[in-house]
PDB file of N, CA and C in Angstrom:
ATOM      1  N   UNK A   1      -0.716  21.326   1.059  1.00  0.00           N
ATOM      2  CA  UNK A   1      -1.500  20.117   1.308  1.00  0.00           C
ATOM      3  C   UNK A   1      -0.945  19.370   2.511  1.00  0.00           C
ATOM      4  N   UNK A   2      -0.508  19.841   3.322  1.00  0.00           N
ATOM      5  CA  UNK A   2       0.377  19.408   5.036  1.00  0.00           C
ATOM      6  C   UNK A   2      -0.734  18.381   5.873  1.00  0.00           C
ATOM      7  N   UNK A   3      -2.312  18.349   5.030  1.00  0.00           N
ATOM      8  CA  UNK A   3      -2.930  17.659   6.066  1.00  0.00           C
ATOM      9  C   UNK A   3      -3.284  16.478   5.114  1.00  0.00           C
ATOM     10  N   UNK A   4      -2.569  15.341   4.992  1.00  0.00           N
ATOM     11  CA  UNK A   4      -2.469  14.119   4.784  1.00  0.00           C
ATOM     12  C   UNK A   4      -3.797  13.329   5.728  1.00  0.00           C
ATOM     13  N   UNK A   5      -3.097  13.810   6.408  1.00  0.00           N
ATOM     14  CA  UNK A   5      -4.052  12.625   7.818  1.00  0.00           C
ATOM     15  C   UNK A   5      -5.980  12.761   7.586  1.00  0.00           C
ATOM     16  N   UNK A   6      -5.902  13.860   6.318  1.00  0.00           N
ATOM     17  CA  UNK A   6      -7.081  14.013   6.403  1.00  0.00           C
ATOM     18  C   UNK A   6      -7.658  13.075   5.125  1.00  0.00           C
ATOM     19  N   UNK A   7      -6.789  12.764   4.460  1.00  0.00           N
ATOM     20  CA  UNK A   7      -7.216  12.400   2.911  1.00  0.00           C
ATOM     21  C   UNK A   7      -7.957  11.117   3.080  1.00  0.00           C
ATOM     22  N   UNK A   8      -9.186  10.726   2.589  1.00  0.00           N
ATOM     23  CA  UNK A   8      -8.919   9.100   2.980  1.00  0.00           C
ATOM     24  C   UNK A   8      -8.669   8.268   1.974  1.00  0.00           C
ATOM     25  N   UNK A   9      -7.853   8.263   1.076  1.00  0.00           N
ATOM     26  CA  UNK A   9      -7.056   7.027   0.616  1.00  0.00           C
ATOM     27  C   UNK A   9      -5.517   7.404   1.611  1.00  0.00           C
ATOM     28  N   UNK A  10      -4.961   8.130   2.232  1.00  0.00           N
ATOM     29  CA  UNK A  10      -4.389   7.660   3.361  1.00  0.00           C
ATOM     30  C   UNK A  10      -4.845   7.365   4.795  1.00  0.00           C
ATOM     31  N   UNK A  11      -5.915   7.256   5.060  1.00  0.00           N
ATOM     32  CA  UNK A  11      -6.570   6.478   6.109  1.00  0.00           C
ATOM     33  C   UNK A  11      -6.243   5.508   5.654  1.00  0.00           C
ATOM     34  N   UNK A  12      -7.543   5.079   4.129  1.00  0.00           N
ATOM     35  CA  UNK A  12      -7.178   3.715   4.045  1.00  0.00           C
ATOM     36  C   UNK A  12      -6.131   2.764   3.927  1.00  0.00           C
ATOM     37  N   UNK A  13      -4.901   3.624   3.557  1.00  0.00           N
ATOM     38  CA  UNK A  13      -4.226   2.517   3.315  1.00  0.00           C
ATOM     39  C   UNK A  13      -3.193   2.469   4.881  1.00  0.00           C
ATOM     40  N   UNK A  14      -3.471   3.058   5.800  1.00  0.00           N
ATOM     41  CA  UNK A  14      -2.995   2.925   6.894  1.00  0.00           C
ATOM     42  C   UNK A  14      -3.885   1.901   7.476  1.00  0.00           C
ATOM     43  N   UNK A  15      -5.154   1.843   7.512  1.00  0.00           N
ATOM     44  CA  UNK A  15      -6.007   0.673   8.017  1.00  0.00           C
ATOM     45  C   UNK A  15      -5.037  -0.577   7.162  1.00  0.00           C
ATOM     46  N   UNK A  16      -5.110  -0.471   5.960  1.00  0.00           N
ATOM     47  CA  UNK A  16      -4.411  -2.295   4.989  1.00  0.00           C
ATOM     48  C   UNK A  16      -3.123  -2.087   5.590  1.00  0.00           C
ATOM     49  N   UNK A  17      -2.436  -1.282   5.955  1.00  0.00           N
ATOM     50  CA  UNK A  17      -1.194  -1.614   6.414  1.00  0.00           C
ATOM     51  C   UNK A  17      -1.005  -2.379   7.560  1.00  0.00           C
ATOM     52  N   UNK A  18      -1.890  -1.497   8.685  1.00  0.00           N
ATOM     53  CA  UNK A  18      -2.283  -2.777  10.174  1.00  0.00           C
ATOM     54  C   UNK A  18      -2.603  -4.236   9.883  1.00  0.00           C
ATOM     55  N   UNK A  19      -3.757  -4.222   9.318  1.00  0.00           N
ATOM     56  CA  UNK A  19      -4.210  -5.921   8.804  1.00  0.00           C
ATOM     57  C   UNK A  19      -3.211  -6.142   8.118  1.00  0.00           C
ATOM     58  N   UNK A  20      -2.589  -5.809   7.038  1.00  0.00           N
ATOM     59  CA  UNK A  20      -1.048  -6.829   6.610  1.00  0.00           C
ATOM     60  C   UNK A  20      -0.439  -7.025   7.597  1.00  0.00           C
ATOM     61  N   UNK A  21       0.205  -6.383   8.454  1.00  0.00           N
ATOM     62  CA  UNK A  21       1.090  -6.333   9.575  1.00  0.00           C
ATOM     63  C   UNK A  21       0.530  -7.735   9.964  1.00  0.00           C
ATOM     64  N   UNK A  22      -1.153  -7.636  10.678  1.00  0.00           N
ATOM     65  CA  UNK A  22      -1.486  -8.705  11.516  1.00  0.00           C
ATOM     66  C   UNK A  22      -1.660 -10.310  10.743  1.00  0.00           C
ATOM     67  N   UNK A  23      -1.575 -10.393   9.655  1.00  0.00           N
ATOM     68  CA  UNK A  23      -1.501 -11.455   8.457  1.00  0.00           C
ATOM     69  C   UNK A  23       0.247 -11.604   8.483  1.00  0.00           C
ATOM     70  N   UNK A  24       0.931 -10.860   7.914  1.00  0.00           N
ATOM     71  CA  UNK A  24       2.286 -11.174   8.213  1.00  0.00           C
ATOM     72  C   UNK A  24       2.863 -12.012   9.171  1.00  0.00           C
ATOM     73  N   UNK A  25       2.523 -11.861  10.778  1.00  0.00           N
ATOM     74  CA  UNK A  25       2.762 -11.811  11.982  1.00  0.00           C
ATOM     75  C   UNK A  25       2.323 -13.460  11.864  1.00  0.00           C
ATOM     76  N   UNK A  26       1.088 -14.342  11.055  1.00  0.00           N
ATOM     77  CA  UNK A  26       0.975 -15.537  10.841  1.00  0.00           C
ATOM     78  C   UNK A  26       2.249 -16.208  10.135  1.00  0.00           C
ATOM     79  N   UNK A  27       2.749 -15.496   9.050  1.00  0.00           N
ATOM     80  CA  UNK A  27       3.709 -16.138   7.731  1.00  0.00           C
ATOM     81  C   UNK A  27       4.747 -17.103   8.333  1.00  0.00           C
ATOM     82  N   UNK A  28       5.344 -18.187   7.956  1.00  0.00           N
ATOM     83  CA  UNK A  28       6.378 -18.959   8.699  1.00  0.00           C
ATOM     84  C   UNK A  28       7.861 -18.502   8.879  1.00  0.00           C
ATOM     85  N   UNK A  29       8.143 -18.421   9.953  1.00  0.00           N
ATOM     86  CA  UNK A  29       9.522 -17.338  10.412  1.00  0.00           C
ATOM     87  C   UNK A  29      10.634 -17.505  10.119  1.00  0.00           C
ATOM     88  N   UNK A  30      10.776 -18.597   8.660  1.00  0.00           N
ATOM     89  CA  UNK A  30      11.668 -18.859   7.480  1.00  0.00           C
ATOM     90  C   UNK A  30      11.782 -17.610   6.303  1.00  0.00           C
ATOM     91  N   UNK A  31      10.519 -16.909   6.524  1.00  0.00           N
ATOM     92  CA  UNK A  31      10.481 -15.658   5.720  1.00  0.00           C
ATOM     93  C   UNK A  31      10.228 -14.529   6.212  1.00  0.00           C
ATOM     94  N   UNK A  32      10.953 -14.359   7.456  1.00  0.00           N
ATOM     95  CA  UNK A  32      11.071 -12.922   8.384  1.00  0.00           C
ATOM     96  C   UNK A  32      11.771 -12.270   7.291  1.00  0.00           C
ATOM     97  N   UNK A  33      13.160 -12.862   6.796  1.00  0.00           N
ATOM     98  CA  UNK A  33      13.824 -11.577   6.424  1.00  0.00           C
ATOM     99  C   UNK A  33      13.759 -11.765   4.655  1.00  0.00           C
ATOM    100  N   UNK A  34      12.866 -12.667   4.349  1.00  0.00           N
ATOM    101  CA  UNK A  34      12.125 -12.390   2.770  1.00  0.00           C
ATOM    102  C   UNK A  34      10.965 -11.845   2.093  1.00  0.00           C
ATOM    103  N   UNK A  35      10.033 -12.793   2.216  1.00  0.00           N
ATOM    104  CA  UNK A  35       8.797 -12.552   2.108  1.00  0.00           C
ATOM    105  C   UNK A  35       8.264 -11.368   2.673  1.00  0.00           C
ATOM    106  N   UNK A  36       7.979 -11.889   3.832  1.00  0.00           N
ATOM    107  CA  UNK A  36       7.413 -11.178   5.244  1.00  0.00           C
ATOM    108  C   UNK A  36       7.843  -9.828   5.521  1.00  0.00           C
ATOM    109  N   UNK A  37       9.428  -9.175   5.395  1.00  0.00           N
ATOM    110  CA  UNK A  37       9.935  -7.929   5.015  1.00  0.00           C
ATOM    111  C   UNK A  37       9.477  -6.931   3.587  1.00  0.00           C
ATOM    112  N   UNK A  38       9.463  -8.091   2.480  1.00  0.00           N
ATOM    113  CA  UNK A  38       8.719  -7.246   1.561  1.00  0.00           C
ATOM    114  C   UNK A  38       7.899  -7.036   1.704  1.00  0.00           C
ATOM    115  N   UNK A  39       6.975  -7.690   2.121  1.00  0.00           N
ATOM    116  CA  UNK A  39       5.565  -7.390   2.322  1.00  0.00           C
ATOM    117  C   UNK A  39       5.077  -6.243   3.093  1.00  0.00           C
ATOM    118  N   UNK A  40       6.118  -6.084   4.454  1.00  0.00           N
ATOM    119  CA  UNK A  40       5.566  -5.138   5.154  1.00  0.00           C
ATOM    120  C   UNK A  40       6.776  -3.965   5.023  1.00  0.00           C
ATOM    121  N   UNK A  41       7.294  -3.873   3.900  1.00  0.00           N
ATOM    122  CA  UNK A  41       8.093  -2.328   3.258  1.00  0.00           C
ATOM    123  C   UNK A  41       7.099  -2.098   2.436  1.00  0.00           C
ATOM    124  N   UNK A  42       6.327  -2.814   1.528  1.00  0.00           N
ATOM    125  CA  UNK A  42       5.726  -2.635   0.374  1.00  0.00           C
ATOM    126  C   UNK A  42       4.443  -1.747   0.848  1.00  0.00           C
ATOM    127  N   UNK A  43       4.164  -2.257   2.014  1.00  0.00           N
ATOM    128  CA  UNK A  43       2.336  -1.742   2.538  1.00  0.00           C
ATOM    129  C   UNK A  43       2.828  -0.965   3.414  1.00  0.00           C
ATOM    130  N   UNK A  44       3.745  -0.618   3.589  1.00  0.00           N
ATOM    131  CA  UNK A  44       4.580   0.292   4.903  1.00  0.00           C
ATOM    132  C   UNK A  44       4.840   2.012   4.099  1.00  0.00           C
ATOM    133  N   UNK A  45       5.139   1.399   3.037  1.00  0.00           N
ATOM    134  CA  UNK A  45       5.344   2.347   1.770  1.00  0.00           C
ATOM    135  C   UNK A  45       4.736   3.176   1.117  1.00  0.00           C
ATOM    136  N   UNK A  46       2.919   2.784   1.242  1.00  0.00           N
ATOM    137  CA  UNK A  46       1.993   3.562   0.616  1.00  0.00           C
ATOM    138  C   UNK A  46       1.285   4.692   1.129  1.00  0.00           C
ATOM    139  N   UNK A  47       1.417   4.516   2.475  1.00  0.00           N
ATOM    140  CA  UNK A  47       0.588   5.789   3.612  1.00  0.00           C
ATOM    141  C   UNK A  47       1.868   6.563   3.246  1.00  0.00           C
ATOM    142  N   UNK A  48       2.891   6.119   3.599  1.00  0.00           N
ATOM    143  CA  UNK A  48       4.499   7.101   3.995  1.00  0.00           C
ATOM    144  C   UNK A  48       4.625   7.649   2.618  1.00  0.00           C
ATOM    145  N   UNK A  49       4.396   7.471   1.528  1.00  0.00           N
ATOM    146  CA  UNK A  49       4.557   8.176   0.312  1.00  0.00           C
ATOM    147  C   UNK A  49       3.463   9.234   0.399  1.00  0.00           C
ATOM    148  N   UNK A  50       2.773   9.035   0.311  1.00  0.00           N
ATOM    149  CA  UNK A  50       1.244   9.381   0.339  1.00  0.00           C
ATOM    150  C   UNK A  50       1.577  10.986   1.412  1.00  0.00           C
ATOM    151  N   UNK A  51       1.818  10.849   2.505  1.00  0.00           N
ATOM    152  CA  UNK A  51       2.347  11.389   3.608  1.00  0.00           C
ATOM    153  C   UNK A  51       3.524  12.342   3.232  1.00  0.00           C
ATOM    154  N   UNK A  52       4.563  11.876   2.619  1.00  0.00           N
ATOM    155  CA  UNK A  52       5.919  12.483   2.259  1.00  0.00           C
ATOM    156  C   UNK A  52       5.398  13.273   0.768  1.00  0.00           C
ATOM    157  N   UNK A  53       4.504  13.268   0.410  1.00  0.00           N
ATOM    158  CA  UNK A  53       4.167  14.252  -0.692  1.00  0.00           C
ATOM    159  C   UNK A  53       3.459  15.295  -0.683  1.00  0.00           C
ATOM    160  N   UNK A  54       2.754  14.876   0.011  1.00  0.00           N
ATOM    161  CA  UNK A  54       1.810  15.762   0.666  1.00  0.00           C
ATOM    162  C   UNK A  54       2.670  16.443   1.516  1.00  0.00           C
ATOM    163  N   UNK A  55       3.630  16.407   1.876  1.00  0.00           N
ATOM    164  CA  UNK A  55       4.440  17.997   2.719  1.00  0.00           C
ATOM    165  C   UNK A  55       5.311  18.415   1.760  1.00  0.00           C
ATOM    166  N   UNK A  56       5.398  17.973   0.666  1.00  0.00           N
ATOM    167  CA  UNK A  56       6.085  18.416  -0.855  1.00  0.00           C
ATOM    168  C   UNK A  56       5.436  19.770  -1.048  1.00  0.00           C
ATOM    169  N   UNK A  57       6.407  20.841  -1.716  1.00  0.00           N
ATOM    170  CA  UNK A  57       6.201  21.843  -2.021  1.00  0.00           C
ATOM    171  C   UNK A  57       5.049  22.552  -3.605  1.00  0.00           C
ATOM    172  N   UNK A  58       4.829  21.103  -4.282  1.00  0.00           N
ATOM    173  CA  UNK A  58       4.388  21.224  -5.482  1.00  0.00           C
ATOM    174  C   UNK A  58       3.787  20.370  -6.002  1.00  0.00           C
ATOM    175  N   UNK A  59       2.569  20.784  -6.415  1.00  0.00           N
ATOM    176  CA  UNK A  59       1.786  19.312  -7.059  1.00  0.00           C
ATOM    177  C   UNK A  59       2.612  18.341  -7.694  1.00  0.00           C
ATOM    178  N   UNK A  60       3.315  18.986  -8.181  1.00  0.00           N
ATOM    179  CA  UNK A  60       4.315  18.075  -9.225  1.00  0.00           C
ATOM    180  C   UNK A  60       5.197  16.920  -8.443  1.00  0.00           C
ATOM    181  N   UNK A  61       5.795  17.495  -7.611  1.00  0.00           N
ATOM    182  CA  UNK A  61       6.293  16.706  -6.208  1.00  0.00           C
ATOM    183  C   UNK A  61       5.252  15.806  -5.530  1.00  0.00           C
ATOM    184  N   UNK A  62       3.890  16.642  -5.332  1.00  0.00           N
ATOM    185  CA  UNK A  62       3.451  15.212  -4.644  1.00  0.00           C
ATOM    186  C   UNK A  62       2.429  14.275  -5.707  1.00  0.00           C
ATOM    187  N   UNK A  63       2.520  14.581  -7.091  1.00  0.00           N
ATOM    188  CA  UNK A  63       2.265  13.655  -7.703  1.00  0.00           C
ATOM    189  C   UNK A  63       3.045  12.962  -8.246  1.00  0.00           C
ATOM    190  N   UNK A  64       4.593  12.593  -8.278  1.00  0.00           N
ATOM    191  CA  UNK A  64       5.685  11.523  -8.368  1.00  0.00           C
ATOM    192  C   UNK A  64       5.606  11.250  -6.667  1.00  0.00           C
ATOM    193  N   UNK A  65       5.339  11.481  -5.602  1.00  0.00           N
ATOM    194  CA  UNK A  65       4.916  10.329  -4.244  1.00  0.00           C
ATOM    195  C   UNK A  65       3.645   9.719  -4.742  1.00  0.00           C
ATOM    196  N   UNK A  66       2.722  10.145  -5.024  1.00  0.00           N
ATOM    197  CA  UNK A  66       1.885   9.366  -5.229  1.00  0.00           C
ATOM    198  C   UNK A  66       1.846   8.179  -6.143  1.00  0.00           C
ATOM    199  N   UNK A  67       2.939   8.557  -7.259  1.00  0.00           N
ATOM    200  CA  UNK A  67       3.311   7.414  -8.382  1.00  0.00           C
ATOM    201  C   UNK A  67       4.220   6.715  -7.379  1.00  0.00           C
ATOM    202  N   UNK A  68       4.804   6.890  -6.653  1.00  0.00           N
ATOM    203  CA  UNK A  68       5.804   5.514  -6.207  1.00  0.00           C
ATOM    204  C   UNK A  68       4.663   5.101  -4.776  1.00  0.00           C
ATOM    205  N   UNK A  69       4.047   5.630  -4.212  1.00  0.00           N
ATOM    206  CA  UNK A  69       2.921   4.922  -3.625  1.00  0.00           C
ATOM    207  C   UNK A  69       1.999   4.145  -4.199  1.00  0.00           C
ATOM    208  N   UNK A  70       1.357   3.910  -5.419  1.00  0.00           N
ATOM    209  CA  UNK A  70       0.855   3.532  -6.634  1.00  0.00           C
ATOM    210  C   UNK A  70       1.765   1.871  -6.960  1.00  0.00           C
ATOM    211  N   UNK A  71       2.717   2.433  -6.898  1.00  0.00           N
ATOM    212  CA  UNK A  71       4.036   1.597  -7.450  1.00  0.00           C
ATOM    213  C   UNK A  71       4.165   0.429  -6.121  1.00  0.00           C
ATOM    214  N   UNK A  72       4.549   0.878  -4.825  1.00  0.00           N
ATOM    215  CA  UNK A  72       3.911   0.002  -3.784  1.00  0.00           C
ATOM    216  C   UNK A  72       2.957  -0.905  -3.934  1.00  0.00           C
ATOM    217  N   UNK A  73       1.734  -0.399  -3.957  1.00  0.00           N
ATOM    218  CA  UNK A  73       0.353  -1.018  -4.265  1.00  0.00           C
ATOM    219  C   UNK A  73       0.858  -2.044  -5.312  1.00  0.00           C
ATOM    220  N   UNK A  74       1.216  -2.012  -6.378  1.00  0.00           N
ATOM    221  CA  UNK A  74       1.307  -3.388  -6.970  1.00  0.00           C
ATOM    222  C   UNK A  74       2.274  -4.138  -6.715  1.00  0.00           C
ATOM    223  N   UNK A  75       3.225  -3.824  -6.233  1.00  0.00           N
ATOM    224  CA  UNK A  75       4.463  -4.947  -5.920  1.00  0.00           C
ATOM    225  C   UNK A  75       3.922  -5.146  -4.190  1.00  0.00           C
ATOM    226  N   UNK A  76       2.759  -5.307  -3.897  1.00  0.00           N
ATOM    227  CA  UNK A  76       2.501  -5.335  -2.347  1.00  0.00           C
ATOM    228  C   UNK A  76       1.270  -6.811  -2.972  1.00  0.00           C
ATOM    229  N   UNK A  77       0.373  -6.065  -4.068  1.00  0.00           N
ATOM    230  CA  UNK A  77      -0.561  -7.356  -4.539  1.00  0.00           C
ATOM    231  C   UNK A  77       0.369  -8.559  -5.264  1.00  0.00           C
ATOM    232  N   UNK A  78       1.774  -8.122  -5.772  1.00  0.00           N
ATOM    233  CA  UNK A  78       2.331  -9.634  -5.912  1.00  0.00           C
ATOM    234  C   UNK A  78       2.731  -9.969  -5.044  1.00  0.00           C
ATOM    235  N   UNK A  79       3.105  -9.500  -4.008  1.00  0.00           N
ATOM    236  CA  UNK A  79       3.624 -10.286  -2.438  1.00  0.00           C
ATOM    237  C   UNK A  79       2.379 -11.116  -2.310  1.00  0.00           C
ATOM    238  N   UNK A  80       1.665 -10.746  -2.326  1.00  0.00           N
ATOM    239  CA  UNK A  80       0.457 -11.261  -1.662  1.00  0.00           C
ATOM    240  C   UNK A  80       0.202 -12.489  -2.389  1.00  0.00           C
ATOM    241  N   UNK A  81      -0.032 -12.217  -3.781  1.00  0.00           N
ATOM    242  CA  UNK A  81      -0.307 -13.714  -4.655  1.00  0.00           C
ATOM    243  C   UNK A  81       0.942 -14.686  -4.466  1.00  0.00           C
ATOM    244  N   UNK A  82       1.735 -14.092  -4.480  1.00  0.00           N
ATOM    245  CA  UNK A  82       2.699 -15.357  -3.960  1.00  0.00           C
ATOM    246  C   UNK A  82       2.705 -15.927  -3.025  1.00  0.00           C
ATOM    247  N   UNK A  83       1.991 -14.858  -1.687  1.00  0.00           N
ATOM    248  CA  UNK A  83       1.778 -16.157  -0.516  1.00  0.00           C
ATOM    249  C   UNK A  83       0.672 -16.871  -0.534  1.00  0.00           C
ATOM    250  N   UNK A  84      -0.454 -16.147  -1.187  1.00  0.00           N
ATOM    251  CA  UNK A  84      -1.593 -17.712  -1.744  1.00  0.00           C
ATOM    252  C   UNK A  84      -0.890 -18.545  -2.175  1.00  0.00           C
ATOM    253  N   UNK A  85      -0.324 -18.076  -3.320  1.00  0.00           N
ATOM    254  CA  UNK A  85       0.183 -19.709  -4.350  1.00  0.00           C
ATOM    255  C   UNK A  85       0.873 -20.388  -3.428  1.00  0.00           C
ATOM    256  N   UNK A  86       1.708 -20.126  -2.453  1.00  0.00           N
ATOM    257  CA  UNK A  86       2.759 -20.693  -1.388  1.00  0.00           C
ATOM    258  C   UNK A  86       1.554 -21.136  -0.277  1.00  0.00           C
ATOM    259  N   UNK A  87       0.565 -20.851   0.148  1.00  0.00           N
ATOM    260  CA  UNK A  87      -0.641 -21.254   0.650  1.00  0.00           C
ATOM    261  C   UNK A  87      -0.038 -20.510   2.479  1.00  0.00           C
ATOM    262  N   UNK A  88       0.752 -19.407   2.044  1.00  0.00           N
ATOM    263  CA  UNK A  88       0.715 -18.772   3.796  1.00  0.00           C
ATOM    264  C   UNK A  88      -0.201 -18.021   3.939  1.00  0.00           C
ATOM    265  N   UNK A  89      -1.225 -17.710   3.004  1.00  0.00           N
ATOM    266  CA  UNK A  89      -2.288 -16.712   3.523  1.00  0.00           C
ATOM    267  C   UNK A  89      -3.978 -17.304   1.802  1.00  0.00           C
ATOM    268  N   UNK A  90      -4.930 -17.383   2.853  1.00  0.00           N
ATOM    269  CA  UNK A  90      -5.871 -18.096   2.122  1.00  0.00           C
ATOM    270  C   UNK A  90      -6.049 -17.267   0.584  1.00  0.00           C
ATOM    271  N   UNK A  91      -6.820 -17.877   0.185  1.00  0.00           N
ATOM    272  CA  UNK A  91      -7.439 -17.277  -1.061  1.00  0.00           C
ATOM    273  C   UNK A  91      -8.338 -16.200  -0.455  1.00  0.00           C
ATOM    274  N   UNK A  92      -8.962 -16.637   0.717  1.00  0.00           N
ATOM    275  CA  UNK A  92     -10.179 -15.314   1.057  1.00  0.00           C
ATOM    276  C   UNK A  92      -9.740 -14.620   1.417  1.00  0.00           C
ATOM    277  N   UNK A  93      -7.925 -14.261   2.341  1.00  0.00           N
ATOM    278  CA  UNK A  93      -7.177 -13.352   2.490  1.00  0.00           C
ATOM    279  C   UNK A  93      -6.894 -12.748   1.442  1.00  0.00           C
ATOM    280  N   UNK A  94      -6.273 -13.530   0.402  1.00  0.00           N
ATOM    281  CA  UNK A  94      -5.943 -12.419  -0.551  1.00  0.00           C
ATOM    282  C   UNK A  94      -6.761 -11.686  -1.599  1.00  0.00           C
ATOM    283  N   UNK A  95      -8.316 -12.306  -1.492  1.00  0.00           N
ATOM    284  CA  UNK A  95      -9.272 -11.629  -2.208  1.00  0.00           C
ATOM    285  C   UNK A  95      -9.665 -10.832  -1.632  1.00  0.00           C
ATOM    286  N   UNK A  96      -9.582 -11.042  -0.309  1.00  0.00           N
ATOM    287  CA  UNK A  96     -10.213  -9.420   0.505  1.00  0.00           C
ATOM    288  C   UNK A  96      -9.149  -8.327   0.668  1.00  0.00           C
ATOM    289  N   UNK A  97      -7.598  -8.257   0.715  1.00  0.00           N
ATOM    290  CA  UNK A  97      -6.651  -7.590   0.618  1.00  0.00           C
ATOM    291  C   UNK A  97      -6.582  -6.969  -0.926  1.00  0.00           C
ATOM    292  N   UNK A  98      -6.871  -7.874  -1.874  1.00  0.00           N
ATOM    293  CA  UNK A  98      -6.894  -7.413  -3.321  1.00  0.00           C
ATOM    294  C   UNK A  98      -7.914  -6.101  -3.462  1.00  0.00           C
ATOM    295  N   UNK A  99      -8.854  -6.956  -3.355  1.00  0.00           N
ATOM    296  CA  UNK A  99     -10.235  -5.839  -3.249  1.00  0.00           C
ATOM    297  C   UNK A  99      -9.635  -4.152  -2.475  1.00  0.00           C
ATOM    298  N   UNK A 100      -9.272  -4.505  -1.384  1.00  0.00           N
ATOM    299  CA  UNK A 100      -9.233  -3.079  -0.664  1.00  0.00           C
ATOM    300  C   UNK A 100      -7.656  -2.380  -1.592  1.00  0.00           C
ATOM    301  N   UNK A 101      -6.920  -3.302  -1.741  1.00  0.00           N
ATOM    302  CA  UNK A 101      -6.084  -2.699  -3.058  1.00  0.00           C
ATOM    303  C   UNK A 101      -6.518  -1.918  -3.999  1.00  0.00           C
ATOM    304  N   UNK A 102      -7.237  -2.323  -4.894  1.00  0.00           N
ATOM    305  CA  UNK A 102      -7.574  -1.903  -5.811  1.00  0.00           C
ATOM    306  C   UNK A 102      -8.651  -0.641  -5.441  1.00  0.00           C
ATOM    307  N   UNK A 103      -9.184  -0.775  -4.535  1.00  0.00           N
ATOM    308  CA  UNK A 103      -9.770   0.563  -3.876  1.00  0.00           C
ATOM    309  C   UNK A 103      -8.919   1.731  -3.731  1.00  0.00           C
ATOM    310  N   UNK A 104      -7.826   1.357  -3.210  1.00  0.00           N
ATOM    311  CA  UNK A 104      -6.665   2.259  -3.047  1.00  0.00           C
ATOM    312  C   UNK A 104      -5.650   3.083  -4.209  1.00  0.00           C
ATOM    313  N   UNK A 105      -5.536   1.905  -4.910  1.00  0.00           N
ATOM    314  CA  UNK A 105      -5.296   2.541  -6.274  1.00  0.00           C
ATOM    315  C   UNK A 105      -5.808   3.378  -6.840  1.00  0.00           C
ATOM    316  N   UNK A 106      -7.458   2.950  -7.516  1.00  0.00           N
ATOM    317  CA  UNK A 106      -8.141   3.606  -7.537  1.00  0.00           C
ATOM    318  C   UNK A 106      -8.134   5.153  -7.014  1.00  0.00           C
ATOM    319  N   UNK A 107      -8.445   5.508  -6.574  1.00  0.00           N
ATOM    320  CA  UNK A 107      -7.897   7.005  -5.306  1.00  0.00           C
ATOM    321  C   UNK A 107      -6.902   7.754  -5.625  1.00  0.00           C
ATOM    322  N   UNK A 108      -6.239   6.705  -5.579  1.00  0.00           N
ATOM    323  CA  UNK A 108      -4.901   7.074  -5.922  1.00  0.00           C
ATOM    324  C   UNK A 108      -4.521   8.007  -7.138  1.00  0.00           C
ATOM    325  N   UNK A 109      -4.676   7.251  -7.938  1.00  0.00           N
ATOM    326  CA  UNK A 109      -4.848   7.857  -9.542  1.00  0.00           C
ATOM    327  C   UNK A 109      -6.049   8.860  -9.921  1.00  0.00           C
ATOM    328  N   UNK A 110      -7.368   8.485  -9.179  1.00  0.00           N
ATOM    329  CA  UNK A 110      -8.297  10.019  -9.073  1.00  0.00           C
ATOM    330  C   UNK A 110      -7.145  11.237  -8.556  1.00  0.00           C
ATOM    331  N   UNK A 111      -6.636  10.795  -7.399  1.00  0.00           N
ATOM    332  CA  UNK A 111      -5.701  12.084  -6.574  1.00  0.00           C
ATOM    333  C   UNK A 111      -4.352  12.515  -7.530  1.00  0.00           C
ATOM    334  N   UNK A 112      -4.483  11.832  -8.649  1.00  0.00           N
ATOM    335  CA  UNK A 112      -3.380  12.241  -9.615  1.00  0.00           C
ATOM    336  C   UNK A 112      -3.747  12.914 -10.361  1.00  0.00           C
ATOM    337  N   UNK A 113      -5.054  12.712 -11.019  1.00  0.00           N
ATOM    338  CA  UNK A 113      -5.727  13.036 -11.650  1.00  0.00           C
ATOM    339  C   UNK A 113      -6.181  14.553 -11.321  1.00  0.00           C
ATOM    340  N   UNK A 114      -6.670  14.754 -10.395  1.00  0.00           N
ATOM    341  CA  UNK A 114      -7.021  15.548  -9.534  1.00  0.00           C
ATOM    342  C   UNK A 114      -5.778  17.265  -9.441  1.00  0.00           C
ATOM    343  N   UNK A 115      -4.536  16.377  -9.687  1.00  0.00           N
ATOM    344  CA  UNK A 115      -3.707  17.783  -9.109  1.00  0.00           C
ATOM    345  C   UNK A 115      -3.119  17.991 -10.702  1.00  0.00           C
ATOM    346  N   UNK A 116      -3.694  17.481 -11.832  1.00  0.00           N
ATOM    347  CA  UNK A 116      -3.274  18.533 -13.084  1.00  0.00           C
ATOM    348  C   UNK A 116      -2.105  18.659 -13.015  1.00  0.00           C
ATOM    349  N   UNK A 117      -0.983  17.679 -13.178  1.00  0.00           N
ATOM    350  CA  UNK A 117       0.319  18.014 -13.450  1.00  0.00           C
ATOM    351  C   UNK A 117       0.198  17.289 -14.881  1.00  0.00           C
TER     352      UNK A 117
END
């Protein structure tokens, strides 16, 4: 499975990774090396898993990347609610980031689903 680049729940989550990046790049530069770092390991995390399993030798292998890409995805949507509640990124930011989340997940777990381990 060497062609990742083809899948698209890793498109997509390389597209949410750019737009976090460019939402981040707003956050106040009191949380470069808090917030703002988790945030962009967390969404940095889900293509690159996604990616690093897919050159795995065994379904089995690239369905534990896909569980810690999975695993990303939600500790990336609590980054996120915490910077609503903290008010560095709107409610319509984080409802439209949620949304394409949960798209991703979604996928995600079909593509788990999918390789019968």
């Amino acid at each position: 499975m060497n062609r990742f680049k083809e899948l698209l729940v890793w498109q997509k989550a390389i597209d949410l990774a750019v737009e976090v990046y460019k939402i981040t790049e707003k956050l106040p530069e009191e949380e470069r090396y808090g917030l703002i770092s988790q945030i962009n390991r967390s969404v940095i995390s889900i293509p690159s898993n996604i990616a690093e399993g897919a050159g795995r030798n065994t379904a089995k292998e690239f369905n534990n990347f896909l569980g810690i890409a999975q695993g990303s995805s939600f500790e990336l949507d609590i980054q996120l609610i915490i910077s609503n509640r903290l008010d560095f990124i709107t409610t319509e930011d984080y409802q439209k980031f949620e949304k394409r989340l949960e798209h991703i997940q979604n996928m995600i777990a079909k593509l788990k689903m999918s390789l019968n381990v």
